[in-house]
PDB file of N, CA and C in Angstrom:
ATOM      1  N   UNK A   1     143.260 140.877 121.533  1.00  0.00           N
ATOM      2  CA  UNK A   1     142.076 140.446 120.820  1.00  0.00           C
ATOM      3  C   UNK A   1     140.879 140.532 121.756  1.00  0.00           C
ATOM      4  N   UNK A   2     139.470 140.993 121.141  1.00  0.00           N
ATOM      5  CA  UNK A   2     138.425 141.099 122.022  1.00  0.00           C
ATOM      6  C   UNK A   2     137.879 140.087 122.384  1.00  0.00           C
ATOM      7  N   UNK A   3     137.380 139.629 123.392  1.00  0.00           N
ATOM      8  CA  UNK A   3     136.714 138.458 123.531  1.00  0.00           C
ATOM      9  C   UNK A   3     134.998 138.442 123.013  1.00  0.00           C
ATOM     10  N   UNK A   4     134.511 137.350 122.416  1.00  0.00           N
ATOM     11  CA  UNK A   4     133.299 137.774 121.816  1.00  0.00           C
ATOM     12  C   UNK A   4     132.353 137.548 122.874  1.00  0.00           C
ATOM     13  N   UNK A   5     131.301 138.198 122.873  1.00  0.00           N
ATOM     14  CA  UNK A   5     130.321 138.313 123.543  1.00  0.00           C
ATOM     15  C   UNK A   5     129.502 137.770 124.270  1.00  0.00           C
ATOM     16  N   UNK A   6     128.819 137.315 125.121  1.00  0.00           N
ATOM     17  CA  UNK A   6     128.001 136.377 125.417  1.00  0.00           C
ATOM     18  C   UNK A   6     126.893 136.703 126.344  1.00  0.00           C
ATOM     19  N   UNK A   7     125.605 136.563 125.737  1.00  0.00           N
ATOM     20  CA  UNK A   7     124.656 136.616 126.980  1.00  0.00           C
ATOM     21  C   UNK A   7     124.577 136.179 128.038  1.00  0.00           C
ATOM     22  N   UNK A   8     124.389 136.414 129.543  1.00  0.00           N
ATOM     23  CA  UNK A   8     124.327 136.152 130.623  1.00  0.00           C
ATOM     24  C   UNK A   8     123.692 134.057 130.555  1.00  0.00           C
ATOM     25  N   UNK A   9     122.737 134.149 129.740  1.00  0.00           N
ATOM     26  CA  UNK A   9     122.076 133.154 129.696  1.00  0.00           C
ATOM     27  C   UNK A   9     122.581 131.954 128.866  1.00  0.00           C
ATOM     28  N   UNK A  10     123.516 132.634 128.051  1.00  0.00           N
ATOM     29  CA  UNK A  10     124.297 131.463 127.235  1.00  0.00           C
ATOM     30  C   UNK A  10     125.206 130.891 128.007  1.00  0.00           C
ATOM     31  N   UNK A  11     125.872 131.896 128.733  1.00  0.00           N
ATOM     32  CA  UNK A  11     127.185 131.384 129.214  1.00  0.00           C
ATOM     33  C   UNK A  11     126.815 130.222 130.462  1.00  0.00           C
ATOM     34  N   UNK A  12     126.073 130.114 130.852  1.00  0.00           N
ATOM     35  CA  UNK A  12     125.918 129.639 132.486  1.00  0.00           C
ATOM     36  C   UNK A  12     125.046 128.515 132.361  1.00  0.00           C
ATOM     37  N   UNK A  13     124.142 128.189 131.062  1.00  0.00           N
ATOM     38  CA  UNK A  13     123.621 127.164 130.724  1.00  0.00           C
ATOM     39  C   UNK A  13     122.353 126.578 131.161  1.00  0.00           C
ATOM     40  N   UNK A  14     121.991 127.778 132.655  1.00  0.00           N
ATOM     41  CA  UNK A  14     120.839 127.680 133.062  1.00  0.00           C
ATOM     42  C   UNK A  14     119.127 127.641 132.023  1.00  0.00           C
ATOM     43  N   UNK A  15     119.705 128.152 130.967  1.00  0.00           N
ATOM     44  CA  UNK A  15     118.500 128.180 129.950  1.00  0.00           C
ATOM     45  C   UNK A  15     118.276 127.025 129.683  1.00  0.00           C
ATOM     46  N   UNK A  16     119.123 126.196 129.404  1.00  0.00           N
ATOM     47  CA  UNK A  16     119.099 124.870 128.704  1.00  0.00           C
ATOM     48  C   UNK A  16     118.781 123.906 129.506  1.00  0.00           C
ATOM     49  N   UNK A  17     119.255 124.519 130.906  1.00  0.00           N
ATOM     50  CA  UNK A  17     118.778 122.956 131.899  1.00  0.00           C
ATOM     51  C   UNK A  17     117.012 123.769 132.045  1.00  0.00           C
ATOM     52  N   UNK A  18     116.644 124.580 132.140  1.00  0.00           N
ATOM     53  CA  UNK A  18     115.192 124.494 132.582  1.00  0.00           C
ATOM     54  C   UNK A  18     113.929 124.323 130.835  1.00  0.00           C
ATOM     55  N   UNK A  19     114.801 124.220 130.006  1.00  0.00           N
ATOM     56  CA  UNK A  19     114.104 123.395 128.778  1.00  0.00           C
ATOM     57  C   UNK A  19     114.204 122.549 128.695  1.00  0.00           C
ATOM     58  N   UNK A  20     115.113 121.602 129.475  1.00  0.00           N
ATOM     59  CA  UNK A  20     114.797 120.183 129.658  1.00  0.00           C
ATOM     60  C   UNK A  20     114.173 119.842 131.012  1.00  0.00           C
ATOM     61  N   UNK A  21     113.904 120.725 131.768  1.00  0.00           N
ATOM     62  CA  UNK A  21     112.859 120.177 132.568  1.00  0.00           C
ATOM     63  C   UNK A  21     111.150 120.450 132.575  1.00  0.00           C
ATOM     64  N   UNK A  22     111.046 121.521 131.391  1.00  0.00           N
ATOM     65  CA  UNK A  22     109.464 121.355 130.952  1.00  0.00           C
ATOM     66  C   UNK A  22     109.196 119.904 130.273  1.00  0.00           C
ATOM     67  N   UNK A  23     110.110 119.317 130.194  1.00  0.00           N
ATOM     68  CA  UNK A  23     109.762 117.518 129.601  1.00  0.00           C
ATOM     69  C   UNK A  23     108.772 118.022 128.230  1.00  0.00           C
ATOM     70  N   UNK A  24     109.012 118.519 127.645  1.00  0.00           N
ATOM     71  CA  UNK A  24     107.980 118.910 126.308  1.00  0.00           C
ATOM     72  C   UNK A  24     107.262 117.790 125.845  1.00  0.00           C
ATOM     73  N   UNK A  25     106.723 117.680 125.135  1.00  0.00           N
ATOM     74  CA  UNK A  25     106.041 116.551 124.359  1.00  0.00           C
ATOM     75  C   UNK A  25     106.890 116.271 122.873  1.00  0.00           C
ATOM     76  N   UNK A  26     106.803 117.778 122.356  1.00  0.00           N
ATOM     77  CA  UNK A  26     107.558 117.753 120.907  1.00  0.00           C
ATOM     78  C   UNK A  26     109.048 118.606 121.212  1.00  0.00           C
ATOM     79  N   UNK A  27     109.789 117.579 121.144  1.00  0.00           N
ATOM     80  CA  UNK A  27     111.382 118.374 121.628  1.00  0.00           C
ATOM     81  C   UNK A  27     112.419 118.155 120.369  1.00  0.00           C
ATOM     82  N   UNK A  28     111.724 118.039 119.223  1.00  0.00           N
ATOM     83  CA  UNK A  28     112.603 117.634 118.080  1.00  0.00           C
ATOM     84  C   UNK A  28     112.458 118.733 117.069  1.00  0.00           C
ATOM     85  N   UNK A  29     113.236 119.617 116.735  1.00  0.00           N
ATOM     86  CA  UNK A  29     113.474 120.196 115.596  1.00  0.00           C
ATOM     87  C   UNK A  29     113.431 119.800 114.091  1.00  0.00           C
ATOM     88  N   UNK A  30     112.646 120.219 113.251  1.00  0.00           N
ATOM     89  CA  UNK A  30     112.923 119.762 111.747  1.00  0.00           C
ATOM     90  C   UNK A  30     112.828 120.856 110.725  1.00  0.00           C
ATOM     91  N   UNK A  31     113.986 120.995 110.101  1.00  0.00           N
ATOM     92  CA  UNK A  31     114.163 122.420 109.204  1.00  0.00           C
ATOM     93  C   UNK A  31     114.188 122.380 107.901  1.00  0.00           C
ATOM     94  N   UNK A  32     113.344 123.178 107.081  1.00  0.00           N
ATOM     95  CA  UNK A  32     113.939 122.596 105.306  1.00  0.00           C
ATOM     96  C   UNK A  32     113.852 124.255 104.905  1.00  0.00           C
ATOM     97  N   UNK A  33     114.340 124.340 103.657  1.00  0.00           N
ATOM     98  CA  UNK A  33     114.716 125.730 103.405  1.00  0.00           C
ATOM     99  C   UNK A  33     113.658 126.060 101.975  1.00  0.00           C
ATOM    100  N   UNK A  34     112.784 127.607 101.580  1.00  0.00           N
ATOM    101  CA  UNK A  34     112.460 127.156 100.655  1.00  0.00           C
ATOM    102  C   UNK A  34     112.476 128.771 100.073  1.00  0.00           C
ATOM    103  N   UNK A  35     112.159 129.122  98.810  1.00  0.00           N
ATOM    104  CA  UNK A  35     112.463 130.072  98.392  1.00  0.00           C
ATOM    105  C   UNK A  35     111.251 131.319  99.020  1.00  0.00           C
ATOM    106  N   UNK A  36     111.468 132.405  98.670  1.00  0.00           N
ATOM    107  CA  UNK A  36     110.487 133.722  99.135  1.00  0.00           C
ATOM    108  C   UNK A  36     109.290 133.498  98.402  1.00  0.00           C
ATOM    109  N   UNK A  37     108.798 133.080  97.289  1.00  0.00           N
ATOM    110  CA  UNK A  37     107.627 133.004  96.631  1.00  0.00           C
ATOM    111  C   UNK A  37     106.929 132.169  97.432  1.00  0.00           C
ATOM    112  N   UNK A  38     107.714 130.611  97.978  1.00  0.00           N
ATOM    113  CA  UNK A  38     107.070 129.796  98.623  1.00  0.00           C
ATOM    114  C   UNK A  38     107.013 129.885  99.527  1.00  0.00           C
ATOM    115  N   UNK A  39     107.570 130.852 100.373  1.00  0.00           N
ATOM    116  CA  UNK A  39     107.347 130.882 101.837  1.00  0.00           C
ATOM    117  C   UNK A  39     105.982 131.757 101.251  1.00  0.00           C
ATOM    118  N   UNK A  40     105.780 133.001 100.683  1.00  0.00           N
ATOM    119  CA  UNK A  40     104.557 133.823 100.528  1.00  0.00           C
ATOM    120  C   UNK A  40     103.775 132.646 100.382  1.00  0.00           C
ATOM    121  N   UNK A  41     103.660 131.519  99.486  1.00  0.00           N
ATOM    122  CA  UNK A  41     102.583 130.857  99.382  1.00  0.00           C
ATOM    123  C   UNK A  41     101.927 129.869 100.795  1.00  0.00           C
ATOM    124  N   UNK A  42     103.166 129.378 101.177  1.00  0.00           N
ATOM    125  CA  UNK A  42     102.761 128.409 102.379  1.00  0.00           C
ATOM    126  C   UNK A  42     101.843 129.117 103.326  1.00  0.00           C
ATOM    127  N   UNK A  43     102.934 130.572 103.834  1.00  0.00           N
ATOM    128  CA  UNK A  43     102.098 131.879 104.762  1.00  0.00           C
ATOM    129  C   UNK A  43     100.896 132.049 104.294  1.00  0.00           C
ATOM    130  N   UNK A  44     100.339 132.073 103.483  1.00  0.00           N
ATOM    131  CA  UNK A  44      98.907 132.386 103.194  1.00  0.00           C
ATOM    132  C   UNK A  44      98.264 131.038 102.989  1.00  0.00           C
ATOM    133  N   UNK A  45      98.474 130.197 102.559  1.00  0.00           N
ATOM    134  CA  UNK A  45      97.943 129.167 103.198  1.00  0.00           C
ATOM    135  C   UNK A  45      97.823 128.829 104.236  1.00  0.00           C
ATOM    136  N   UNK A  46      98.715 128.752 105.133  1.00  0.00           N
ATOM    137  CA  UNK A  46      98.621 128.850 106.681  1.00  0.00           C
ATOM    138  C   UNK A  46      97.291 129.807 107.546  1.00  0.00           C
ATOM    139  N   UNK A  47      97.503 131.102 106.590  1.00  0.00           N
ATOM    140  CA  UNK A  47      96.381 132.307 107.388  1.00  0.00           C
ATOM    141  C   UNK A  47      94.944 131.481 106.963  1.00  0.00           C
ATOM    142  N   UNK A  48      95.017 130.777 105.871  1.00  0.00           N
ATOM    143  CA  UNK A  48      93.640 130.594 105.356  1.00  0.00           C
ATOM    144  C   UNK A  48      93.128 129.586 106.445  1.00  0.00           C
ATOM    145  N   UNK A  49      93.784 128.782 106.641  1.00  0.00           N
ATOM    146  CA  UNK A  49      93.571 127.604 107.608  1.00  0.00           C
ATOM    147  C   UNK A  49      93.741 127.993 109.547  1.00  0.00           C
ATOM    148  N   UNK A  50      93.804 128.958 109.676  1.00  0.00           N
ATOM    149  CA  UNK A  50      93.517 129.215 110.975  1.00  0.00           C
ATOM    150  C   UNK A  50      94.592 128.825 111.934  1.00  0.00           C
ATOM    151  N   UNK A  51      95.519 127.816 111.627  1.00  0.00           N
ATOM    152  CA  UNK A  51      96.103 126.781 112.235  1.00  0.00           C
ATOM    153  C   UNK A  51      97.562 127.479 112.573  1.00  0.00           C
ATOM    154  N   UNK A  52      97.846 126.965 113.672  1.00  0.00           N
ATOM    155  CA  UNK A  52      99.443 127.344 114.255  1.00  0.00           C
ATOM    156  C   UNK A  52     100.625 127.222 113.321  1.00  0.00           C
ATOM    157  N   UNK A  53     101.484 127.325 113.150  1.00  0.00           N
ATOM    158  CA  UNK A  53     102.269 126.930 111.889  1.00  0.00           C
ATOM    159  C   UNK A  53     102.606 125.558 112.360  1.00  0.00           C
ATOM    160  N   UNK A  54     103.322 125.503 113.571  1.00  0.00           N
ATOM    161  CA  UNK A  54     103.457 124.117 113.837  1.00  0.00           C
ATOM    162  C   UNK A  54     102.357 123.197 113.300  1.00  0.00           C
ATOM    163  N   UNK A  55     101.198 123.355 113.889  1.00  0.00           N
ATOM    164  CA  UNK A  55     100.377 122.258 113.722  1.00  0.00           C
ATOM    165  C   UNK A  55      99.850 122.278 112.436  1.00  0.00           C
ATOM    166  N   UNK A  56      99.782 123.172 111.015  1.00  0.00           N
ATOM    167  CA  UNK A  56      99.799 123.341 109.810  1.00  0.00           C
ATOM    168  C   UNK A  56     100.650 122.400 109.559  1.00  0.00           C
ATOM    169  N   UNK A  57     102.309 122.286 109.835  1.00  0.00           N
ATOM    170  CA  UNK A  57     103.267 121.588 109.412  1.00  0.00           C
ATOM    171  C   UNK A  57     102.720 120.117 109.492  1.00  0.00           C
ATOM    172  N   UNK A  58     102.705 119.988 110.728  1.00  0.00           N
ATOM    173  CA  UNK A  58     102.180 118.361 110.967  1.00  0.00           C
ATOM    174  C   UNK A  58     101.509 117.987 110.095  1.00  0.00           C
ATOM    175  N   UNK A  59     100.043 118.917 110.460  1.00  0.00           N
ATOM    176  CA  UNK A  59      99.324 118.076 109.441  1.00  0.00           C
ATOM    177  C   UNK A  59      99.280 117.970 108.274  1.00  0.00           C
ATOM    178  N   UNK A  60      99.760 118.838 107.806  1.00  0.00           N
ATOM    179  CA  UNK A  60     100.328 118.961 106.308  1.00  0.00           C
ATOM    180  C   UNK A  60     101.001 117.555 105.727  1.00  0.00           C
ATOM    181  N   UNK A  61     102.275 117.517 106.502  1.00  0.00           N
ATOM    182  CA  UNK A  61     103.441 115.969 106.446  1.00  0.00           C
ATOM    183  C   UNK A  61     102.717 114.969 106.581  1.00  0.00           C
ATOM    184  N   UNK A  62     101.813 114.634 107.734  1.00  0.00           N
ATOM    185  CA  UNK A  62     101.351 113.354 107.525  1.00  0.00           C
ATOM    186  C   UNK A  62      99.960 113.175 107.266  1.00  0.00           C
ATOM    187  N   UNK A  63      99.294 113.950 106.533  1.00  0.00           N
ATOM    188  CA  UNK A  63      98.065 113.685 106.599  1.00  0.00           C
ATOM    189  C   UNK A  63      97.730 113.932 104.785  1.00  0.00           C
ATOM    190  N   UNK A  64      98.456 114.358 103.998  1.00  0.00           N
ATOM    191  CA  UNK A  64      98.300 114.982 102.541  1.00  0.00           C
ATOM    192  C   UNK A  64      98.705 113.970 101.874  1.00  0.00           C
ATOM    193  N   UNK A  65      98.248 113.972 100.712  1.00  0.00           N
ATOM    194  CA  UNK A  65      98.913 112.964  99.546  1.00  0.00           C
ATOM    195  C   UNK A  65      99.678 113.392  98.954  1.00  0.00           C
ATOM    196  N   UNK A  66     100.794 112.576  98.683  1.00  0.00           N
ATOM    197  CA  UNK A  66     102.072 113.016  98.306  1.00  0.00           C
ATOM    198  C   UNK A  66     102.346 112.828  97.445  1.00  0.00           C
ATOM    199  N   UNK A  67     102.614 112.875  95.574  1.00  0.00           N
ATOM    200  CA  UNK A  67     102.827 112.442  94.553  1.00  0.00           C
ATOM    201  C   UNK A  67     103.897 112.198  94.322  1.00  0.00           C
ATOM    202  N   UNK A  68     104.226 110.500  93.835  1.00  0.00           N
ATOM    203  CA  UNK A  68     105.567 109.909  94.252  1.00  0.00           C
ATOM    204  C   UNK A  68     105.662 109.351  92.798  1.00  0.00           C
ATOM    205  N   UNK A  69     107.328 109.810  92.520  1.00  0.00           N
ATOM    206  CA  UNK A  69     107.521 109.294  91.211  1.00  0.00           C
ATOM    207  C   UNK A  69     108.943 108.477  91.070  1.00  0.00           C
ATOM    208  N   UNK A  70     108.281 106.679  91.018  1.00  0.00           N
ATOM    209  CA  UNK A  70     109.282 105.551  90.829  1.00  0.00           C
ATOM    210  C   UNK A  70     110.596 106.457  90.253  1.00  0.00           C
ATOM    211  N   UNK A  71     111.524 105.966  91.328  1.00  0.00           N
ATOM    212  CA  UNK A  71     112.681 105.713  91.061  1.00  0.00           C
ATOM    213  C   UNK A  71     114.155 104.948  91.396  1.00  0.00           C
ATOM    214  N   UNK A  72     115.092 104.355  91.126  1.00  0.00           N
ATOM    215  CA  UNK A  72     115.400 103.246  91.926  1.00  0.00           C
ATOM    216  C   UNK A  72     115.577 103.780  93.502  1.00  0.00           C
ATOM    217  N   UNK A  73     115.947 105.276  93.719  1.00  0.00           N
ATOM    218  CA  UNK A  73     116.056 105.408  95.230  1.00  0.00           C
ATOM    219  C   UNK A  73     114.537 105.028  95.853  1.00  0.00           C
ATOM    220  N   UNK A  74     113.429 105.461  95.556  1.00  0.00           N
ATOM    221  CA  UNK A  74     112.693 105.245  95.956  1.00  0.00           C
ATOM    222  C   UNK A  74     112.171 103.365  96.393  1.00  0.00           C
ATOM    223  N   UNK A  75     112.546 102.472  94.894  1.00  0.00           N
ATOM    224  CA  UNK A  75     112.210 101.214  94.960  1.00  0.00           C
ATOM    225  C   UNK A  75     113.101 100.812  95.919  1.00  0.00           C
ATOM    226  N   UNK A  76     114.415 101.343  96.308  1.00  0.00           N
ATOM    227  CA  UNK A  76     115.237 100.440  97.012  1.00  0.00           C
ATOM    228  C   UNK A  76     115.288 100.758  98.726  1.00  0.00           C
ATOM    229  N   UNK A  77     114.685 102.162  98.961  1.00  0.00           N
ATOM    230  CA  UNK A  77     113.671 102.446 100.104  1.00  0.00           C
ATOM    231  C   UNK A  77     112.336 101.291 100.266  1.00  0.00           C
ATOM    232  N   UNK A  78     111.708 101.251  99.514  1.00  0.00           N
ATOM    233  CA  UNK A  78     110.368 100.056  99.643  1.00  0.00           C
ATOM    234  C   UNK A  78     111.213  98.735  99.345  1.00  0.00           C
ATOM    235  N   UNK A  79     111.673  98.315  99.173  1.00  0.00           N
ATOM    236  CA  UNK A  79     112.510  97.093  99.216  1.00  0.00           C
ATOM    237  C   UNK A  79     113.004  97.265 100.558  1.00  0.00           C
ATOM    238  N   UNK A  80     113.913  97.828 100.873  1.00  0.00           N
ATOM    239  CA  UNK A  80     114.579  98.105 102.655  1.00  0.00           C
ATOM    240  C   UNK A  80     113.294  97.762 103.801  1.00  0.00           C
ATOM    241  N   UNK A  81     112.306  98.726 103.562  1.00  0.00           N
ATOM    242  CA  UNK A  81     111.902  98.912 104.483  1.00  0.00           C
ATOM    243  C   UNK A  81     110.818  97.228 104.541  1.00  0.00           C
ATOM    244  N   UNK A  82     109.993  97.121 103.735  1.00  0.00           N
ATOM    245  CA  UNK A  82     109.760  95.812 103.717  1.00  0.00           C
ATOM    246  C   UNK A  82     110.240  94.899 103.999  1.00  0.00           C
ATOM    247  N   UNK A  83     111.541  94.844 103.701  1.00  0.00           N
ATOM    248  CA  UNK A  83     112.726  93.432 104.507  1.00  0.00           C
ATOM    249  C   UNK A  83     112.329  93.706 106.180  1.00  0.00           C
ATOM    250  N   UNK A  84     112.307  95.055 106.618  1.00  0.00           N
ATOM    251  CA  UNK A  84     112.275  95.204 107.870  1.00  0.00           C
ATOM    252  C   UNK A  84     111.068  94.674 108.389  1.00  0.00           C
ATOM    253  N   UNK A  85     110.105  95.251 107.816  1.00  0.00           N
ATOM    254  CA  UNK A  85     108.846  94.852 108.343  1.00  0.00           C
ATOM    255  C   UNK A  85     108.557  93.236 108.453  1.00  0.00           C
ATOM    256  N   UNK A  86     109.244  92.684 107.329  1.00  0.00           N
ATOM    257  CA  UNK A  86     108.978  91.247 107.198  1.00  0.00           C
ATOM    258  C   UNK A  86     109.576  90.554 108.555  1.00  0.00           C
ATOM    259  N   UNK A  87     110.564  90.811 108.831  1.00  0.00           N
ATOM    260  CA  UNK A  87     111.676  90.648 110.157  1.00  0.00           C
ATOM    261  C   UNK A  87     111.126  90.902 111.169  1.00  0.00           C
ATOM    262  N   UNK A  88     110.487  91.724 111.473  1.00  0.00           N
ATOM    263  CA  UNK A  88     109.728  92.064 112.250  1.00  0.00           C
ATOM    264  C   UNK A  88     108.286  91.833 112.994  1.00  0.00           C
ATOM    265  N   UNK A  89     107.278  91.055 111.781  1.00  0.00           N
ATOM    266  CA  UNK A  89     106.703  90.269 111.990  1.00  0.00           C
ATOM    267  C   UNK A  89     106.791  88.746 111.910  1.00  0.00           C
ATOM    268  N   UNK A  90     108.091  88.193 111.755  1.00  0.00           N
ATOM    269  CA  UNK A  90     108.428  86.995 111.905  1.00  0.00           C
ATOM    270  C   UNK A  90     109.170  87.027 113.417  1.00  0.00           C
ATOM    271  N   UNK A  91     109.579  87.710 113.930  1.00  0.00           N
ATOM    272  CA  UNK A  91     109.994  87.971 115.499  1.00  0.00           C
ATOM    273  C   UNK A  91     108.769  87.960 116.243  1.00  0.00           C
ATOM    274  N   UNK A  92     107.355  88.766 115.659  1.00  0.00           N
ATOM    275  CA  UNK A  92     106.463  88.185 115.981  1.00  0.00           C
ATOM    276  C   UNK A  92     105.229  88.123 115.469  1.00  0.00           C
ATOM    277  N   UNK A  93     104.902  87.194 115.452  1.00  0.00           N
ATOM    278  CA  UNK A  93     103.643  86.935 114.619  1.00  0.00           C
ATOM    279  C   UNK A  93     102.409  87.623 114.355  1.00  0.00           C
ATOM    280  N   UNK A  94     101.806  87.672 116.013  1.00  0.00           N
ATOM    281  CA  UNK A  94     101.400  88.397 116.188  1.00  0.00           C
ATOM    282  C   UNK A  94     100.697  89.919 115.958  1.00  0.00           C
ATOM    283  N   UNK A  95     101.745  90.679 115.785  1.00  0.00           N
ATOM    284  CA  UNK A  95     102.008  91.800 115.373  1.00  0.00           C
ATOM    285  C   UNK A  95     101.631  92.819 116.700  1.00  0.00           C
ATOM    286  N   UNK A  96     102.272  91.978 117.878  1.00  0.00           N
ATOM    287  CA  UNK A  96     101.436  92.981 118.903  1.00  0.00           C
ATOM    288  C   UNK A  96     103.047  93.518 119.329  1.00  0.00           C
ATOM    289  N   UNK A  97     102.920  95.024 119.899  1.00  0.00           N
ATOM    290  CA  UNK A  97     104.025  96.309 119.968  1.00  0.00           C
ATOM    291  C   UNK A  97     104.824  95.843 118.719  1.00  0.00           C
ATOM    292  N   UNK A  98     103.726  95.939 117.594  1.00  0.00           N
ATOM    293  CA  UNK A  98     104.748  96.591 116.530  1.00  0.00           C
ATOM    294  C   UNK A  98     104.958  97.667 116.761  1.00  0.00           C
ATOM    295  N   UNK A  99     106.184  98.487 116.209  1.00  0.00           N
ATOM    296  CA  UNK A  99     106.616 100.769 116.542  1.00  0.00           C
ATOM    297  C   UNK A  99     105.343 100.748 115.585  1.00  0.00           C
ATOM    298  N   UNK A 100     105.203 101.996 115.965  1.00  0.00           N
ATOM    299  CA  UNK A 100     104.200 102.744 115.198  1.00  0.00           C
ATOM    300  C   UNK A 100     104.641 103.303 113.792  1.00  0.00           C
ATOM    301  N   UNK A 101     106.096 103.619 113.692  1.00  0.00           N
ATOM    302  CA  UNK A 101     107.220 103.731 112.507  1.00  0.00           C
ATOM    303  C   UNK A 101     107.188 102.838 111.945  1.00  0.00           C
ATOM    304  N   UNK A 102     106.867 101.287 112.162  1.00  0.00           N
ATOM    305  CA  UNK A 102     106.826 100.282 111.150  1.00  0.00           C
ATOM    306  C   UNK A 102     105.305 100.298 110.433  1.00  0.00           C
ATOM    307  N   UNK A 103     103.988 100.546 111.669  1.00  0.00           N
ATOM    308  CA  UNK A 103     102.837 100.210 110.620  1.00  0.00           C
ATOM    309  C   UNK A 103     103.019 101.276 109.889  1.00  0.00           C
ATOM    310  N   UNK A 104     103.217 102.776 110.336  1.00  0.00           N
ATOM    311  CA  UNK A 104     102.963 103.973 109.179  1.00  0.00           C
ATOM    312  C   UNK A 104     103.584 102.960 108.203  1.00  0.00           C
ATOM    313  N   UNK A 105     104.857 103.280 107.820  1.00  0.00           N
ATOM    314  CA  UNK A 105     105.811 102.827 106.339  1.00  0.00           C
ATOM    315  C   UNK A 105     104.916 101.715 106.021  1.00  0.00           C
ATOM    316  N   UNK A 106     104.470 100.685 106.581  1.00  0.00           N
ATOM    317  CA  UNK A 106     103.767  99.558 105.805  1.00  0.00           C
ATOM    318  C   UNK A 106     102.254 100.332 105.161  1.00  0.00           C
ATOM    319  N   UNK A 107     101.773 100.944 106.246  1.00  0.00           N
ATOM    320  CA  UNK A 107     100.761 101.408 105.585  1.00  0.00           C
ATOM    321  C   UNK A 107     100.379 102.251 104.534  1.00  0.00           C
ATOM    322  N   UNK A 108     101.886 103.284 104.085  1.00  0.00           N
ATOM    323  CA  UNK A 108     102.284 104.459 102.834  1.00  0.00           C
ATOM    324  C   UNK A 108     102.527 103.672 102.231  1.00  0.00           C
ATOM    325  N   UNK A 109     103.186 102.085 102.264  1.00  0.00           N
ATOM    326  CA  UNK A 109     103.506 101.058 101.277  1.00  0.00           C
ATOM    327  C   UNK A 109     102.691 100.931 100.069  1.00  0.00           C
ATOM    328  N   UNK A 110     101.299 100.546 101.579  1.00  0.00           N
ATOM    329  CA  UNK A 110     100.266  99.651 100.895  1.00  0.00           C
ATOM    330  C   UNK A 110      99.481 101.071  99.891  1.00  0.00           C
ATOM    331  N   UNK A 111      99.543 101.955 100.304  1.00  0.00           N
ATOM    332  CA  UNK A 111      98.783 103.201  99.654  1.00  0.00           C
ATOM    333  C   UNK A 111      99.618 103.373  98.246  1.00  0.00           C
ATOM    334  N   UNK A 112     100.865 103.620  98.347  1.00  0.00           N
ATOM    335  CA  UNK A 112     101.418 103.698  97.202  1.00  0.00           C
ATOM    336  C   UNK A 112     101.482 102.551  95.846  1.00  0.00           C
ATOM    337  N   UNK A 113     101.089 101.413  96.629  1.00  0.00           N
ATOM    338  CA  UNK A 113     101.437 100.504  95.462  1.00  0.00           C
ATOM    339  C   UNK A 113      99.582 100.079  95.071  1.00  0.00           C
ATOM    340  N   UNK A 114      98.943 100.864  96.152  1.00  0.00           N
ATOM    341  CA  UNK A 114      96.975 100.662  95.635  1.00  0.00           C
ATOM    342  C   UNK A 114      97.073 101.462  94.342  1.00  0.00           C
ATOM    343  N   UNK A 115      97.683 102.930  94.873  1.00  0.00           N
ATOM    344  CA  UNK A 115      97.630 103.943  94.047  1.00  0.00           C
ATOM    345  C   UNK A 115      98.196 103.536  92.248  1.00  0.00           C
ATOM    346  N   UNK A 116      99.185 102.653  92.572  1.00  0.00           N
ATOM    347  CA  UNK A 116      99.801 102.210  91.186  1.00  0.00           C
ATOM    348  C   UNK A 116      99.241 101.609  90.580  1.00  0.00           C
ATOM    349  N   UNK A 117      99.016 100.135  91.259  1.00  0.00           N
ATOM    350  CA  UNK A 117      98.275  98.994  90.198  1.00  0.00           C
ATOM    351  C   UNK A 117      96.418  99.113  90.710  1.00  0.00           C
ATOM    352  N   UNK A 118      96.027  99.358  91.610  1.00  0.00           N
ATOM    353  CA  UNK A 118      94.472  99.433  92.033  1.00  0.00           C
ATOM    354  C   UNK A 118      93.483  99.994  90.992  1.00  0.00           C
ATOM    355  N   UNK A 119      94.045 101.175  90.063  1.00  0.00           N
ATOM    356  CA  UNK A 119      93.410 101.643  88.812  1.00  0.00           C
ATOM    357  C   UNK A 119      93.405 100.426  87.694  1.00  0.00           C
ATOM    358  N   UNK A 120      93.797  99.691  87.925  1.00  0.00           N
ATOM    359  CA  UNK A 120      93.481  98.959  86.610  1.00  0.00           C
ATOM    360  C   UNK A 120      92.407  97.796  86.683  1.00  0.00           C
TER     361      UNK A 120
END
């Protein structure tokens, strides 16, 4: 049987130790899959905006409004995460080194539920 192949650089692992010593800033991968029409659409949105794809992505994710439609997964996500937050500011009052993962979610909270009842 043949043995399968391997680049010089795979095998010896040296690649991998000198990508962990640029200490990156962004060292996290995130992948979603989407069809050819929508990749054509995103890509040209992207060209229109000048922007790196990376940094398109970003700002795209956290900076856009997102149209969210009640459902119990969703209510029982805002139920969860609120228990947390509540826990969290009863540990401390304060609210000083809250994560920054807790104000975002409190703060998409508070946006989502303006967005609901605030029109009336």
């Amino acid at each position: 049987m043949d043995k399968i192949f391997r680049r010089v650089t795979m095998s010896d692992g040296k690649k991998q130790e000198q990508k962990k010593k640029k200490n990156r800033k962004r060292n996290v991968t995130m992948n979603f899959r989407v069809s050819e029409k929508e990749k054509k659409l995103i890509e040209s949105r992207i060209a229109l905006t000048g922007l790196p794809k990376s940094k398109y992505f970003i700002e795209s994710c956290l900076y856009q409004n997102v149209m969210i439609k009640g459902n119990i997964r969703v209510f029982d996500e805002i139920r969860k995460q609120v228990k947390e937050i509540a826990e969290a500011i009863n540990r401390n009052p304060n609210l000083e080194g809250l994560e920054d993962c807790r104000l975002e979610s409190l703060r998409m909270i508070l946006e989502m539920l303006e967005n609901l009842y605030g029109k009336e």
